[in-house]
N, C-alpha and C. Protein backbone atom coordinates (compact mmCIF):
# COMPACT_ATOMS: atom_id res chain seq x y z
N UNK A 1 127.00 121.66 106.75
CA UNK A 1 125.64 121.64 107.25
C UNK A 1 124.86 122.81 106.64
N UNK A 2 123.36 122.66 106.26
CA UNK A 2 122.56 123.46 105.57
C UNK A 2 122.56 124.38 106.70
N UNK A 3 122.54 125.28 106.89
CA UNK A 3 121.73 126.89 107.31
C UNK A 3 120.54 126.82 107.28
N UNK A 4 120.40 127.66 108.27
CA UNK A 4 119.09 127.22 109.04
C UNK A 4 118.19 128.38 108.20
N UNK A 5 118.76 129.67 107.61
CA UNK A 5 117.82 130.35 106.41
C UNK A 5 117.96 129.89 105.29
N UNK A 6 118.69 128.86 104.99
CA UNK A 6 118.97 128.28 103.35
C UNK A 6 117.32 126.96 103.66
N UNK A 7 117.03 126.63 105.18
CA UNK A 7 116.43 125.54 105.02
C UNK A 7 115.05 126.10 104.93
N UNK A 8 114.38 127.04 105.61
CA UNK A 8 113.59 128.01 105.70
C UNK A 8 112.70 128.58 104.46
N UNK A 9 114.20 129.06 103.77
CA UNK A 9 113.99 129.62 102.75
C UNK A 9 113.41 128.17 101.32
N UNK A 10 114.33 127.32 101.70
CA UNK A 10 113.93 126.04 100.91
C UNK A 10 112.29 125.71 101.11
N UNK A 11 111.64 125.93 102.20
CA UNK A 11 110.79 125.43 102.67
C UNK A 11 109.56 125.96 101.75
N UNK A 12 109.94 127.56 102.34
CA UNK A 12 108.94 128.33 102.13
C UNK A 12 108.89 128.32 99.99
N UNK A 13 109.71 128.07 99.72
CA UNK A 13 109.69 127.73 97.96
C UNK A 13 109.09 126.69 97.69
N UNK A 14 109.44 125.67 98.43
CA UNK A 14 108.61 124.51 98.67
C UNK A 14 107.29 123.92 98.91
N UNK A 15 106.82 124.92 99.45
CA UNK A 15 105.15 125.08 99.70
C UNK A 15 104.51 126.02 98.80
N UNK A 16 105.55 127.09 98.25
CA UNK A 16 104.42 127.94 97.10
C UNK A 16 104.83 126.95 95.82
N UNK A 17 105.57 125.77 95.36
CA UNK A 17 105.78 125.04 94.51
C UNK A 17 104.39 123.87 94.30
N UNK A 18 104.66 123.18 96.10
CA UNK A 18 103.58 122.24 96.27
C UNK A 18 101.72 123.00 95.87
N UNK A 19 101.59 124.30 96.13
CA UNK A 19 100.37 125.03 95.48
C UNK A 19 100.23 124.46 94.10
N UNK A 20 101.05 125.29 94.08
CA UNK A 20 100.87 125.56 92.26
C UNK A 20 100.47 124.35 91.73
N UNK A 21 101.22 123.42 92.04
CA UNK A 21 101.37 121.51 91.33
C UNK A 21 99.55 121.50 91.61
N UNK A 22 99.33 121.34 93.38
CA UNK A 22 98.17 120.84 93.18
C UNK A 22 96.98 121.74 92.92
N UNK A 23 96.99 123.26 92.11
CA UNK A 23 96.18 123.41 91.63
C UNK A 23 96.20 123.35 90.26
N UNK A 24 97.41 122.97 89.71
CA UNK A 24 97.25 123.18 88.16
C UNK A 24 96.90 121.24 88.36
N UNK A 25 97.07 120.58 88.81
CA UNK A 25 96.28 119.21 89.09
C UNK A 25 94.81 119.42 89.18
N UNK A 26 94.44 119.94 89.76
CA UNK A 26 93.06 120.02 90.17
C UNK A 26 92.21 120.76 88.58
N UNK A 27 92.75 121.24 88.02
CA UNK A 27 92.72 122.38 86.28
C UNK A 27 92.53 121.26 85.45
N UNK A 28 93.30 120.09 85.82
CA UNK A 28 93.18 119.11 84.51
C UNK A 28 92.53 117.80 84.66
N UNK A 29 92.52 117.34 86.01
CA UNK A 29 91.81 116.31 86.05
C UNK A 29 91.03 116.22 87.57
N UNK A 30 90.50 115.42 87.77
CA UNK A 30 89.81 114.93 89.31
C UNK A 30 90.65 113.92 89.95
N UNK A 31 90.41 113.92 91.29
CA UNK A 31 91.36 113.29 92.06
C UNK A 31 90.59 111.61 92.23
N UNK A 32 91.01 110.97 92.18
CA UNK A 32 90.47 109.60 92.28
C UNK A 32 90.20 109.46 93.39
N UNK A 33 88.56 109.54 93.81
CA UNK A 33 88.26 109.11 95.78
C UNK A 33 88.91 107.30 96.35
N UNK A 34 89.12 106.22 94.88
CA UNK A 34 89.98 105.36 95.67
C UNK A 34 91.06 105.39 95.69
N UNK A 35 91.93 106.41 95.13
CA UNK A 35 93.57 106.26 95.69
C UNK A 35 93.94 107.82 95.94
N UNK A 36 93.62 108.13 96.95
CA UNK A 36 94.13 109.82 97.42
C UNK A 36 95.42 110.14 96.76
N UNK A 37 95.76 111.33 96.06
CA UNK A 37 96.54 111.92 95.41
C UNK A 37 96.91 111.34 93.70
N UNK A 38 96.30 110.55 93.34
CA UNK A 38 96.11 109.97 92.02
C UNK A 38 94.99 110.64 91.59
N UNK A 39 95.63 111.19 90.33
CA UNK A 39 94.61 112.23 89.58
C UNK A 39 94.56 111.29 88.18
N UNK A 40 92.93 111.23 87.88
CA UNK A 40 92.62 110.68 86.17
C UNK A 40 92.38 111.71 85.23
N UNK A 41 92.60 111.71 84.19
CA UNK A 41 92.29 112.99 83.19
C UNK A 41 90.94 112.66 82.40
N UNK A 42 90.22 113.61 82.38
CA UNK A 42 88.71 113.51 81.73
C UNK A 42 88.74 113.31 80.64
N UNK A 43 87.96 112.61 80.12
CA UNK A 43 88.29 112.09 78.43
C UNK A 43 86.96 113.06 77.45
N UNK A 44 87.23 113.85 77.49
CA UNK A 44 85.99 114.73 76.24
C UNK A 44 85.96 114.21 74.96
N UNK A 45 85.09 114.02 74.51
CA UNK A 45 83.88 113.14 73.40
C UNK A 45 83.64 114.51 73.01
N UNK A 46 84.36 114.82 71.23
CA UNK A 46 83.45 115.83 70.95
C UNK A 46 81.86 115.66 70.47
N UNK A 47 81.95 114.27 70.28
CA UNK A 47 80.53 114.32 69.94
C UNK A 47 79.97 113.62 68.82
N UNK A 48 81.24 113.39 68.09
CA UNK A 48 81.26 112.93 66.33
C UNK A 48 81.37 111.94 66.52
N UNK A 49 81.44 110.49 65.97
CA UNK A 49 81.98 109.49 65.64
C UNK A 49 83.22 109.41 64.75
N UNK A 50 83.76 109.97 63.96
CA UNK A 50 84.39 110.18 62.61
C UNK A 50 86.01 109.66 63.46
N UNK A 51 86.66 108.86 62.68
CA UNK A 51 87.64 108.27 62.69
C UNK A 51 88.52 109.79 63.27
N UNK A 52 88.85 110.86 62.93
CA UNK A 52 90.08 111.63 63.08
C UNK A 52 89.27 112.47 64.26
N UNK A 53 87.83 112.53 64.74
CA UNK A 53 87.68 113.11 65.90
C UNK A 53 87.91 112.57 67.21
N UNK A 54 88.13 111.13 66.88
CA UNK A 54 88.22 109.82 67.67
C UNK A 54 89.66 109.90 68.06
N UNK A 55 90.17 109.78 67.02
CA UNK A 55 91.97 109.96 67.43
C UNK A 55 92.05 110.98 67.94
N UNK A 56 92.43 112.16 67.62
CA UNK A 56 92.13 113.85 68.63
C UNK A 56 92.13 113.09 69.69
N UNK A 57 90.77 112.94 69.64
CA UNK A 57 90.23 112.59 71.42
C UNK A 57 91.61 111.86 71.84
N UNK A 58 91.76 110.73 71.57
CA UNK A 58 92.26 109.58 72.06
C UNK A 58 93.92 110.62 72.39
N UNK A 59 94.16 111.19 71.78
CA UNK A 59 95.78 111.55 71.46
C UNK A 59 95.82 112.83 72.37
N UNK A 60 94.40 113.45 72.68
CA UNK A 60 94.46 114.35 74.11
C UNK A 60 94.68 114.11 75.34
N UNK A 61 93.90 112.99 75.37
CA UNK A 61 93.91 112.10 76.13
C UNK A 61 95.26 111.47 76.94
N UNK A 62 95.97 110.76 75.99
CA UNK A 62 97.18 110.57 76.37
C UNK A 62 98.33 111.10 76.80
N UNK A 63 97.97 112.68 75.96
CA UNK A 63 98.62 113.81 75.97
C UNK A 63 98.44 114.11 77.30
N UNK A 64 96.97 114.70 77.85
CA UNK A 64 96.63 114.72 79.29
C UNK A 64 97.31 113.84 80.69
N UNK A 65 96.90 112.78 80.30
CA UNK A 65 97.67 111.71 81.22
C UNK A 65 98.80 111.96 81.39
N UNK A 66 99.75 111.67 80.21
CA UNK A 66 101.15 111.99 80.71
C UNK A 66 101.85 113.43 81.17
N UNK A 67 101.08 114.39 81.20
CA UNK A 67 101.37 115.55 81.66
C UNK A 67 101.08 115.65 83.25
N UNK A 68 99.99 114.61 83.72
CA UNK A 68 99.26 114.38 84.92
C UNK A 68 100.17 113.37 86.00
N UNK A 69 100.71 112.35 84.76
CA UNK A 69 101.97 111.75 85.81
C UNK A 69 102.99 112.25 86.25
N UNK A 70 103.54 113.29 84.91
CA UNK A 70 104.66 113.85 85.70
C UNK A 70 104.46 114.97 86.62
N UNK A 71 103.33 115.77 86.41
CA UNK A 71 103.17 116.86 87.55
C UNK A 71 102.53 116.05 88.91
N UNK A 72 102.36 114.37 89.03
CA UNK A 72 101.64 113.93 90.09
C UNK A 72 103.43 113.19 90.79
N UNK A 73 104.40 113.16 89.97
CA UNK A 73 105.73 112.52 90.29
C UNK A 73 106.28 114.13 91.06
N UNK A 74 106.30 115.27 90.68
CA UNK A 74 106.79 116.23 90.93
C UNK A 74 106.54 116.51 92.27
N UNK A 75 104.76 116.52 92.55
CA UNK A 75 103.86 116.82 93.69
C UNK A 75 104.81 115.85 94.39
N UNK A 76 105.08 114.61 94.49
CA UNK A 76 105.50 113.40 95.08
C UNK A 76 106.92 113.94 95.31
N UNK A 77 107.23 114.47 94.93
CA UNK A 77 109.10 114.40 95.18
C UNK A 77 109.25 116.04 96.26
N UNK A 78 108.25 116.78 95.71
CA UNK A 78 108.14 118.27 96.71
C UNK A 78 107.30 118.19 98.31
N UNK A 79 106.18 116.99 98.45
CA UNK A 79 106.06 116.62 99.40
C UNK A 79 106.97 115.97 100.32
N UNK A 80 107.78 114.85 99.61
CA UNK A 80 108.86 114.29 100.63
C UNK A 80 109.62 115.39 100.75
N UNK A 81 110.17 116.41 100.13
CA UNK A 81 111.48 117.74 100.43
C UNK A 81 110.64 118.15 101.68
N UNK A 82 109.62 118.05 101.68
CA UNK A 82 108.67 119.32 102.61
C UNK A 82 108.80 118.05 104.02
N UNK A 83 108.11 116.85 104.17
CA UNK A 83 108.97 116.24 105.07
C UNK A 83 109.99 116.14 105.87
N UNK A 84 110.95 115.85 104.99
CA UNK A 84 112.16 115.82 105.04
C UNK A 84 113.02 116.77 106.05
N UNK A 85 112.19 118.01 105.49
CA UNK A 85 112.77 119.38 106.22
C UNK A 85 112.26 119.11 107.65
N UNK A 86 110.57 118.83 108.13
CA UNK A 86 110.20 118.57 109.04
C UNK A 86 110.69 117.74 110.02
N UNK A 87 111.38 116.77 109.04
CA UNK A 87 111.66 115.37 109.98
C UNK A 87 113.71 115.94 110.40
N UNK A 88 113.65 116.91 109.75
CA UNK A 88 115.35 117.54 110.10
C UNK A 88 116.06 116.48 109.01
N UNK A 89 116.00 115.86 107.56
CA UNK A 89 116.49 114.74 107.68
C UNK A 89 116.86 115.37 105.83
N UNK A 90 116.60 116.53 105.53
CA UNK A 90 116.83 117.40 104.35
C UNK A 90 117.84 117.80 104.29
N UNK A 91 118.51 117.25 102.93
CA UNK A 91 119.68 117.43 102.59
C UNK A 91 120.78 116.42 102.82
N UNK A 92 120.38 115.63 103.04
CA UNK A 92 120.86 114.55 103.48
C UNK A 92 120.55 113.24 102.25
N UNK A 93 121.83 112.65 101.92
CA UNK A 93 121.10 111.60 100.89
C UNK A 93 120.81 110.02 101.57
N UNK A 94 119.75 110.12 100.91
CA UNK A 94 118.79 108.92 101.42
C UNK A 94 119.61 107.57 101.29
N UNK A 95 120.69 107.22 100.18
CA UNK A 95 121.11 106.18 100.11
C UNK A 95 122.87 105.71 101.05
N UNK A 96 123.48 106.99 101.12
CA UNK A 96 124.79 106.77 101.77
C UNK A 96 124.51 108.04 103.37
N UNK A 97 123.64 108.49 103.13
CA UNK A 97 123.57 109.24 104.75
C UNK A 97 124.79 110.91 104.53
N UNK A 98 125.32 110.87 103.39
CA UNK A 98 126.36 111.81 103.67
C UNK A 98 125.50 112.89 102.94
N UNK A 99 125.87 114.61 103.07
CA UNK A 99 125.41 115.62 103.07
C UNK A 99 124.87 116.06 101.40
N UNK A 100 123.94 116.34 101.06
CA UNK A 100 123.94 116.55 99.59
C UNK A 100 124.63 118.53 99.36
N UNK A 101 125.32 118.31 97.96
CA UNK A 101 126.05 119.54 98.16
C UNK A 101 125.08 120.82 97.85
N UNK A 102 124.92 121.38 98.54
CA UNK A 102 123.89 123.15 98.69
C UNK A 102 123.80 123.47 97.36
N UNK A 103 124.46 122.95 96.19
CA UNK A 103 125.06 123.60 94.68
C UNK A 103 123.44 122.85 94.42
N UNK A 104 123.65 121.57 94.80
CA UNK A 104 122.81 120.41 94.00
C UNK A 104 121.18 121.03 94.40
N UNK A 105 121.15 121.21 96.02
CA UNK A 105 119.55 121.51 96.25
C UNK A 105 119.21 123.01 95.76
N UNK A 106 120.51 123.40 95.56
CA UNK A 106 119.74 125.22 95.01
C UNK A 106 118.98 125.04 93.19
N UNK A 107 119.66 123.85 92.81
CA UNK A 107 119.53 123.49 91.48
C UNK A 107 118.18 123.26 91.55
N UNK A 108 117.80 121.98 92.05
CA UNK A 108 116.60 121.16 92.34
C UNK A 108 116.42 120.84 94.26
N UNK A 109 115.37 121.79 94.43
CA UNK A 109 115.26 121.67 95.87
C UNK A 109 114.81 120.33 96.37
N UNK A 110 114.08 119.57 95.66
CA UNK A 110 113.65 118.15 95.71
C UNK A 110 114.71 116.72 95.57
N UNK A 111 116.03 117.37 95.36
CA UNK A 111 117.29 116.16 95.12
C UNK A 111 116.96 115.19 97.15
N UNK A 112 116.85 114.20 96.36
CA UNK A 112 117.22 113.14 97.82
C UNK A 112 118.34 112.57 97.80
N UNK A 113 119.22 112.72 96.88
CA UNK A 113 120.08 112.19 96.53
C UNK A 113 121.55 113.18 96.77
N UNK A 114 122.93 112.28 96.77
CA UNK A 114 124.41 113.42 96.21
C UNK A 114 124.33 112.62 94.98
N UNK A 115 125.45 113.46 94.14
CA UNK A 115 125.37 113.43 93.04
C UNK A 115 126.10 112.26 93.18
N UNK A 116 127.06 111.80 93.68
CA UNK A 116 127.77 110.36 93.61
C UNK A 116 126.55 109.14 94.04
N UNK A 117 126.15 109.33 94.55
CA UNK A 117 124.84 107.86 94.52
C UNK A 117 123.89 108.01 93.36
N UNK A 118 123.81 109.40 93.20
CA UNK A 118 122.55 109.37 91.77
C UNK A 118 123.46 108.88 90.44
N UNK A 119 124.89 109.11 90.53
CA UNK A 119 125.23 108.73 89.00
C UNK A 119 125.61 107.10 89.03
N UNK A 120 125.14 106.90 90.31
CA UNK A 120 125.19 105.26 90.79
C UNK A 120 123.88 104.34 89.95
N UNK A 121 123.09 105.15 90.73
CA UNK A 121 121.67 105.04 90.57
C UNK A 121 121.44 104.69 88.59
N UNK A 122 121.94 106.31 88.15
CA UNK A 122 121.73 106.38 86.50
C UNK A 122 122.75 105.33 85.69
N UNK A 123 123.65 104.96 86.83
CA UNK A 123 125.24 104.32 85.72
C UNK A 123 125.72 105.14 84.90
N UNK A 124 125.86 106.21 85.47
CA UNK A 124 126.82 107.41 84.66
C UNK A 124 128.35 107.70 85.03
N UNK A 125 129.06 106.68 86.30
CA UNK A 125 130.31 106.66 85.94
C UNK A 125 131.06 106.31 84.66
């Protein structure tokens, strides 16, 4: 069973983590008013028409986005830890109910998983 300062302490990492995400979110794009917590990335037009200012653009762009999904997947996985803890239900894996090992959440405080259902999950037996 987790310790009740290992969970604490998880917590409180957990909330200066969840900051950071959603202000370096808020740095790169705007939050979409129809789907709360879905962020779009601003598309800047330098201004030119010219075939290679166009690409730039386009290839920032994409660049942007996918930097925006994974820090909007991250936000998503540090909110449920932050839950989780609330709901008493942290540390615990979501798919077989048995204890995830303290090694695994010191690694990644956000694991919902033990490592035997995740290499289930990946097919890494």
């Amino acid at each position: 069973m987790l310790s009740k300062a290992f969970i604490e302490e998880a917590k409180a990492k957990l909330q200066v983590e969840k900051t950071r995400l959603e202000a370096e979110m808020k740095d790169l794009a705007t939050e979409d008013p129809k789907k709360p917590g879905h962020f779009v990335a601003a598309y800047d037009e330098s201004g030119s028409d010219s075939e290679d200012d166009n690409s730039i653009e386009i290839t920032n762009y994409i660049d942007e986005m996918s930097l925006i999904q994974r820090l909007e997947a991250e936000l998503r996985d540090v909110i449920k830890a932050i839950d989780a803890i609330e709901k008493e239900t942290y540390g615990t894996c979501k798919y077989c109910g048995k204890e995830i090992d303290i090694k695994r959440l010191e690694a990644r405080l956000t694991s919902s998983t033990c490592i035997a259902c995740k290499k289930l999950q990946t097919q890494e037996l």
